[in-house]
N, C-alpha and C. Protein backbone atom coordinates (compact mmCIF):
# COMPACT_ATOMS: atom_id res chain seq x y z
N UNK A 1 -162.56 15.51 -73.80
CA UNK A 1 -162.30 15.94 -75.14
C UNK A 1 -163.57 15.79 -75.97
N UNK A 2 -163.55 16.47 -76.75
CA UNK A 2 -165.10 16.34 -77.77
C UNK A 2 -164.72 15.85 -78.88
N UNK A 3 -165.97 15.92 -79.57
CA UNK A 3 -165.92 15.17 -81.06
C UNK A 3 -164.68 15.73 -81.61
N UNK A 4 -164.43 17.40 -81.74
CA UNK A 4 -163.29 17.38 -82.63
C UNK A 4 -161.93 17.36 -81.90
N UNK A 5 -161.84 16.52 -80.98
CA UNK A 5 -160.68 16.32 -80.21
C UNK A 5 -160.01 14.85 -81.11
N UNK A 6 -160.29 14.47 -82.02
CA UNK A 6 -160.34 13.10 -83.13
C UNK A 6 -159.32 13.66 -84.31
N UNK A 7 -159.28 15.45 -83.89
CA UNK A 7 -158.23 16.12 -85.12
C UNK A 7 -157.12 15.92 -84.16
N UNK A 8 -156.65 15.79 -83.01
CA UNK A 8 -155.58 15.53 -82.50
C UNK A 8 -155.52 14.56 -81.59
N UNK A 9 -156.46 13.71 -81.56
CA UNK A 9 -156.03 12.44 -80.60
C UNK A 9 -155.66 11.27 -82.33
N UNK A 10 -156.05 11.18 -82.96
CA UNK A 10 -156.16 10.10 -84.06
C UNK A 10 -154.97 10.55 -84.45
N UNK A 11 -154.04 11.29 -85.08
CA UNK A 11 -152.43 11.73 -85.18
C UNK A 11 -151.49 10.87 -84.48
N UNK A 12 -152.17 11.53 -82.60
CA UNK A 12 -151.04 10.81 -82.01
C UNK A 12 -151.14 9.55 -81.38
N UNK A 13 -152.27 9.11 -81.49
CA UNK A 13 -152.72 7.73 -81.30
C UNK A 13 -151.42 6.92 -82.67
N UNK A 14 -151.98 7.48 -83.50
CA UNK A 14 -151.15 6.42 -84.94
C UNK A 14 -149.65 6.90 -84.49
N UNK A 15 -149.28 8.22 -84.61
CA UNK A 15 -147.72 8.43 -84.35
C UNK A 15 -146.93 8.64 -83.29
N UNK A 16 -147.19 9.11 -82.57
CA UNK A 16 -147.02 8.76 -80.98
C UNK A 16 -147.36 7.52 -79.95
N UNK A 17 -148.43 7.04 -80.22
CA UNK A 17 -148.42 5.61 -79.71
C UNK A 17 -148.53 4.63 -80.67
N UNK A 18 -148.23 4.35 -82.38
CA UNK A 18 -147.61 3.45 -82.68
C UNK A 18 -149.03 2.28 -83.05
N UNK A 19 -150.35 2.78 -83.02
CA UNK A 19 -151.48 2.24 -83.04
C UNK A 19 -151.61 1.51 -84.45
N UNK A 20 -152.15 0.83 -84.87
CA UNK A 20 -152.57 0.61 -86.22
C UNK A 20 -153.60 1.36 -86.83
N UNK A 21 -153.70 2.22 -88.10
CA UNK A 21 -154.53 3.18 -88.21
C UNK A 21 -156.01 2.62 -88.20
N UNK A 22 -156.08 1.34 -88.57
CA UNK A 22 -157.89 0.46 -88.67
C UNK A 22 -158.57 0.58 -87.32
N UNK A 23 -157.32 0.38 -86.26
CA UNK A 23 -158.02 0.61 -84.71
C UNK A 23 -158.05 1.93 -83.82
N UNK A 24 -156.94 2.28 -84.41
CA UNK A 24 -156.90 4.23 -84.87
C UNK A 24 -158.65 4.99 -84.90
N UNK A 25 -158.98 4.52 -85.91
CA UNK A 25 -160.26 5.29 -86.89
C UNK A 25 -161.14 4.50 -85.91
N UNK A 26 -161.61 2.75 -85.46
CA UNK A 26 -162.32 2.85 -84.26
C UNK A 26 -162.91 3.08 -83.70
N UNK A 27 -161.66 3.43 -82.69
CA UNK A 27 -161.23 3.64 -81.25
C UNK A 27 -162.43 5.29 -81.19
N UNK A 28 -161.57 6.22 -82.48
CA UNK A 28 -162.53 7.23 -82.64
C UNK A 28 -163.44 7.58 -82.80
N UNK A 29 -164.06 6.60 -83.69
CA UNK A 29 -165.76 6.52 -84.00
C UNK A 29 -166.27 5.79 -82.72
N UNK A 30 -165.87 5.27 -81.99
CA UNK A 30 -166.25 4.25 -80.96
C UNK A 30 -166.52 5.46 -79.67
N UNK A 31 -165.50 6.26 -79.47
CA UNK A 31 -165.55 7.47 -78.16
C UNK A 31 -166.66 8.71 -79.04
N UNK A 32 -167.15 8.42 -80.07
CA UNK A 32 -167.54 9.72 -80.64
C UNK A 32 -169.24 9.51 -80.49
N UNK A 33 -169.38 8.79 -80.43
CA UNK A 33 -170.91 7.41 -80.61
C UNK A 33 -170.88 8.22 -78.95
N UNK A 34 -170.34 7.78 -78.17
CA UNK A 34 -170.63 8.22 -76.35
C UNK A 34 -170.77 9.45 -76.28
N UNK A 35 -169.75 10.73 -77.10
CA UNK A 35 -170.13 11.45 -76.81
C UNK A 35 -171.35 12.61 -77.38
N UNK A 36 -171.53 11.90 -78.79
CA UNK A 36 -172.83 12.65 -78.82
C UNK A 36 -173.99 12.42 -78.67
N UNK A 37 -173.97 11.05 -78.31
CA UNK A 37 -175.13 10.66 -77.81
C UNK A 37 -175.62 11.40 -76.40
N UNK A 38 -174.68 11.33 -75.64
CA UNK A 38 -174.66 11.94 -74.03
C UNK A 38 -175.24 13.45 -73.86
N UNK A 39 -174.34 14.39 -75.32
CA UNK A 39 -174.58 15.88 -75.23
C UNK A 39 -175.84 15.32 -76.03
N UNK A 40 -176.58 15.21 -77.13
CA UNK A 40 -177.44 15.24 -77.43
C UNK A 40 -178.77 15.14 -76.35
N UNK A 41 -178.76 13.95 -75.45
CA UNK A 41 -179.45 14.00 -74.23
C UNK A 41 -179.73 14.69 -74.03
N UNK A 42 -178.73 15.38 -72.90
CA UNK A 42 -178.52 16.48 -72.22
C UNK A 42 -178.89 17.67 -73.07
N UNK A 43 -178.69 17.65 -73.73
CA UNK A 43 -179.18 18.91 -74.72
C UNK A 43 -180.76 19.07 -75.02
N UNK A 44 -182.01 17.56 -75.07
CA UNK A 44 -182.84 17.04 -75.03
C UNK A 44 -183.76 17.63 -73.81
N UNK A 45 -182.79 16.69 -72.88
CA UNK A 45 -183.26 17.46 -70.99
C UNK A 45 -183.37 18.70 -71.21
N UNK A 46 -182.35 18.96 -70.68
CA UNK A 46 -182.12 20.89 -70.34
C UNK A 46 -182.61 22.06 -71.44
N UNK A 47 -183.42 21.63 -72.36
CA UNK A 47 -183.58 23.00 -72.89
C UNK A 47 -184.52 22.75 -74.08
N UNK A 48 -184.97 21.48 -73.91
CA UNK A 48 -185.63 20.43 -75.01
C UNK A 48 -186.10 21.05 -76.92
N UNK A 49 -184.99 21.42 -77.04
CA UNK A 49 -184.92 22.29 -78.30
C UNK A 49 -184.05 20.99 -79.57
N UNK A 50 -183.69 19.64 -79.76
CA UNK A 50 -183.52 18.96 -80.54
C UNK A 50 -184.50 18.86 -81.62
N UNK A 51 -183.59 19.19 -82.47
CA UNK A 51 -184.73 19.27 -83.91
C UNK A 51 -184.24 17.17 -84.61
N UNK A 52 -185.61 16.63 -84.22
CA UNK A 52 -185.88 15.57 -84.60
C UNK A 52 -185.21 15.10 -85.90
N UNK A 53 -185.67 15.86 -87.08
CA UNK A 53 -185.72 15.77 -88.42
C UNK A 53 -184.20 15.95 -88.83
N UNK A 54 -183.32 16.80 -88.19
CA UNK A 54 -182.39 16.61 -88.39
C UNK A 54 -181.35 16.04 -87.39
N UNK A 55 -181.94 15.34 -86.61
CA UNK A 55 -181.24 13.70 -85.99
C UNK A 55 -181.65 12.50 -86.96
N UNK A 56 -182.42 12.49 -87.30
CA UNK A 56 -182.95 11.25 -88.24
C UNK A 56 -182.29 11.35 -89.31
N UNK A 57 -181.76 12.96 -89.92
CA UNK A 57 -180.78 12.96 -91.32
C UNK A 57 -179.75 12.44 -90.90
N UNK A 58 -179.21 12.95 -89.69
CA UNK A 58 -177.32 12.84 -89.39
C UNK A 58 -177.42 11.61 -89.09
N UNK A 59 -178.69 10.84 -88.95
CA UNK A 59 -178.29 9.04 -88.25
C UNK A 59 -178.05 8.57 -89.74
N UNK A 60 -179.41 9.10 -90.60
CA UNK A 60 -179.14 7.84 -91.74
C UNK A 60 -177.99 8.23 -92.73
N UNK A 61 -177.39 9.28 -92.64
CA UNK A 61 -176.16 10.15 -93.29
C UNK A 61 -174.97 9.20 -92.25
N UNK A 62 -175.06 9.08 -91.22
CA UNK A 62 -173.93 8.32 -90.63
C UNK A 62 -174.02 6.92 -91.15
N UNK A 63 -174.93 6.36 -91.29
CA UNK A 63 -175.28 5.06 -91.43
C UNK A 63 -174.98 4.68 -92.58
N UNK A 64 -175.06 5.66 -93.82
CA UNK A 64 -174.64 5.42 -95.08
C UNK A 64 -172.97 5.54 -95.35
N UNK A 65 -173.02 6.48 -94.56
CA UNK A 65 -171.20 6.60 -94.42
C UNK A 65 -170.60 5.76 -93.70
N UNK A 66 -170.80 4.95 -92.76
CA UNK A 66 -170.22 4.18 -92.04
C UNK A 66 -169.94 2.63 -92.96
N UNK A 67 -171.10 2.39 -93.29
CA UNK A 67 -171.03 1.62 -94.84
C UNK A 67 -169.81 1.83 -95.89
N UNK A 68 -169.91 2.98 -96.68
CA UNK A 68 -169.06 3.56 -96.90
C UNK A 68 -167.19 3.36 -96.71
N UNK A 69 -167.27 4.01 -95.31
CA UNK A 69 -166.38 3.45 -94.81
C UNK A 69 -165.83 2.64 -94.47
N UNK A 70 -166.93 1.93 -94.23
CA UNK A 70 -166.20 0.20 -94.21
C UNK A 70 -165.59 -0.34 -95.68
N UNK A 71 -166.46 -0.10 -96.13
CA UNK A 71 -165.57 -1.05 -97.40
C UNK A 71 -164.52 -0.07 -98.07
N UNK A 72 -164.22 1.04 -98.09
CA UNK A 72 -163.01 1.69 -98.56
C UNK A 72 -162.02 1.23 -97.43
N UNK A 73 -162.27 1.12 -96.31
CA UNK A 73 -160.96 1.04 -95.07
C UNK A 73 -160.48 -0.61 -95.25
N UNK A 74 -161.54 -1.57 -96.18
CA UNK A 74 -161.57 -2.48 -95.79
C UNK A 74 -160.08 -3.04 -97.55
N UNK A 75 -160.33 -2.25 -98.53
CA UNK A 75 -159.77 -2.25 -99.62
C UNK A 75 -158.30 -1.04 -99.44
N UNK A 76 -158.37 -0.08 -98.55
CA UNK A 76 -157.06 0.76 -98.60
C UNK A 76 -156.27 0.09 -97.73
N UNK A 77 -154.48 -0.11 -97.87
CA UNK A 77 -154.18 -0.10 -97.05
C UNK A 77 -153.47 0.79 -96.03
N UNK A 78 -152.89 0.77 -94.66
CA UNK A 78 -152.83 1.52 -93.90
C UNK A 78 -152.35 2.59 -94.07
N UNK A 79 -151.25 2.50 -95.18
CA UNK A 79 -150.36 4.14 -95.52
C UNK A 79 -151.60 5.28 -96.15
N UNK A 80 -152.61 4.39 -96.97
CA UNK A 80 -153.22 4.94 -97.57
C UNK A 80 -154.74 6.03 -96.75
N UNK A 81 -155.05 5.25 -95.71
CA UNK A 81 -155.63 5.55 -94.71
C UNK A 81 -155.04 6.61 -94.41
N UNK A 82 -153.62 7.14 -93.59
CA UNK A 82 -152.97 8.12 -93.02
C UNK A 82 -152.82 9.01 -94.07
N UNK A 83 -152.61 9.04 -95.67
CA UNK A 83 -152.74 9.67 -96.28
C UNK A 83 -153.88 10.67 -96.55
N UNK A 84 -155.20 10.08 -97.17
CA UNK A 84 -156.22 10.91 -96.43
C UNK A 84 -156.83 11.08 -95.07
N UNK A 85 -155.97 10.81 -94.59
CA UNK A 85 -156.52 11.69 -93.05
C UNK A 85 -155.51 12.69 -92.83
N UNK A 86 -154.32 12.66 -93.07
CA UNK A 86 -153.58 14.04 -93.39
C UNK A 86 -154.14 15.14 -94.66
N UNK A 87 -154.63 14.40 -95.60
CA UNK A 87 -155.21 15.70 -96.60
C UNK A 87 -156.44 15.89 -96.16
N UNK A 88 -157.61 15.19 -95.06
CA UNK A 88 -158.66 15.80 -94.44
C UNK A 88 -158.59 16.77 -93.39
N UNK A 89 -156.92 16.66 -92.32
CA UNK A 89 -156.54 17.28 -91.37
C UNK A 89 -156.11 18.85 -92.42
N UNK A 90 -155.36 18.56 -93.51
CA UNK A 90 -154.77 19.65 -94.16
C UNK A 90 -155.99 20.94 -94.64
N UNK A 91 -157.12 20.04 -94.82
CA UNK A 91 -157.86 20.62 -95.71
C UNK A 91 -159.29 21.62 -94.37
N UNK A 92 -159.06 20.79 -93.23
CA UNK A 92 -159.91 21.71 -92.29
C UNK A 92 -159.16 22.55 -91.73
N UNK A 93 -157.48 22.16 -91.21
CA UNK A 93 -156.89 23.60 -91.47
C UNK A 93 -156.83 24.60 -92.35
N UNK A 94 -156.84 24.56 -93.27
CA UNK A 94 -156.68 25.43 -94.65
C UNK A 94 -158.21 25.98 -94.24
N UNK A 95 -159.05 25.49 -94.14
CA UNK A 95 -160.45 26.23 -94.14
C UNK A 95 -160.77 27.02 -92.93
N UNK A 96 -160.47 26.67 -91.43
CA UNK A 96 -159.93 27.65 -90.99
C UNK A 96 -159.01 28.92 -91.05
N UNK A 97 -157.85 28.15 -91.44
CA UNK A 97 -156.49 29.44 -91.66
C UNK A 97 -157.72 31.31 -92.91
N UNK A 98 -158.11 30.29 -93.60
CA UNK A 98 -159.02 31.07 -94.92
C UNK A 98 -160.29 31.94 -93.84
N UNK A 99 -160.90 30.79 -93.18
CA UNK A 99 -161.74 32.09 -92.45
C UNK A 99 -161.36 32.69 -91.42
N UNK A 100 -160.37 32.58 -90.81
CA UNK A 100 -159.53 33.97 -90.38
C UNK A 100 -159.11 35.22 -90.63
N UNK A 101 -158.90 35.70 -92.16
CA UNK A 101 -158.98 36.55 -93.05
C UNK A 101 -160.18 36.94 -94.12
N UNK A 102 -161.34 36.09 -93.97
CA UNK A 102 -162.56 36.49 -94.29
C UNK A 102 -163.37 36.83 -93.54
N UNK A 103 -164.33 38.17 -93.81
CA UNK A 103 -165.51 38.47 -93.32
C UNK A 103 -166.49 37.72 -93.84
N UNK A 104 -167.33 37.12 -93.25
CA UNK A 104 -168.39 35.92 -93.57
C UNK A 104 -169.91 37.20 -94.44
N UNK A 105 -170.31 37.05 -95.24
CA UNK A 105 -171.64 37.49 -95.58
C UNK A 105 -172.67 37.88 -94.65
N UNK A 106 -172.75 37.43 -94.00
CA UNK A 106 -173.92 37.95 -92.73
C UNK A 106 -173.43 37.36 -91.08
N UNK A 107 -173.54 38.50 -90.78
CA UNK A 107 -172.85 38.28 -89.71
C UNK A 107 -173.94 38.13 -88.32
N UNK A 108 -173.70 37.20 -87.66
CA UNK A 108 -174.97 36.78 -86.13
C UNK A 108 -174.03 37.39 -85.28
N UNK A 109 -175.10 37.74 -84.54
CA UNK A 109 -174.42 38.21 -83.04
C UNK A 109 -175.95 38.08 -81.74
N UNK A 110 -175.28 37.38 -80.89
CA UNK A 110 -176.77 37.63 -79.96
C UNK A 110 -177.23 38.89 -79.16
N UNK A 111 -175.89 39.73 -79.42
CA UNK A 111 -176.55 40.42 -78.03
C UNK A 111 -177.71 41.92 -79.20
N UNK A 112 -177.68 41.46 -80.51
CA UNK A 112 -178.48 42.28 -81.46
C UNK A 112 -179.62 41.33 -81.94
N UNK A 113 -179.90 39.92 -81.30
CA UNK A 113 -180.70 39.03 -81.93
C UNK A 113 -181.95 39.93 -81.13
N UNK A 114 -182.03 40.13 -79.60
CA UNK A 114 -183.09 40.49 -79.26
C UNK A 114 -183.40 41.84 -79.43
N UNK A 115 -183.34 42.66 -80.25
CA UNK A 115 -183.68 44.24 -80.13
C UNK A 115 -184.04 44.13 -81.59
């Protein structure tokens, strides 16, 4: 499962297996740390195209948020937790469902990148 496999394992982790949401959230950041570290690698190896500058943003952007997060998870309690993580689940559906019926402004395609 990948990073956004956390939109449906963290649900049924809390409601289906009955988890506490503090070890819930984790459990997830804990499997998410392995896996992008691993594809990042690998991504490193095979094709050595990692743009530095923006690994060094997303670390210290995680690093500030993880902060962050700690002390809001550490002051909400658990209902409150499941609350926004249902209006964060609600709100990346909704932004999908929306670009399903939008044409995006400029549109990429590869097989017109090379000509």
């Amino acid at each position: 499962m990948g990073v956004g496999g956390g939109f449906i394992m963290v649900p049924a982790m809390i409601y289906l297996l009955g988890m506490p949401t503090k070890v819930v959230v984790g459990t997830s950041l804990f499997q998410i740390t392995f896996v992008t570290a691993f594809t990042t690698l690998m991504h490193a190896v095979s094709y050595n195209t990692v743009d530095v500058m923006l690994a060094v943003l997303l670390i210290v952007g995680g690093v500030i948020g993880a902060q962050v997060g700690t002390t809001l998870g550490a002051r909400l309690r658990a209902e409150q937790l499941r609350i926004l993580l249902a209006l964060l689940v609600l709100a990346v559906c909704g932004k999908l469902a929306l670009d399903l019926f939008l044409t995006p402004d400029d549109l990429f395609s590869i097989s017109t990148r090379g000509a």
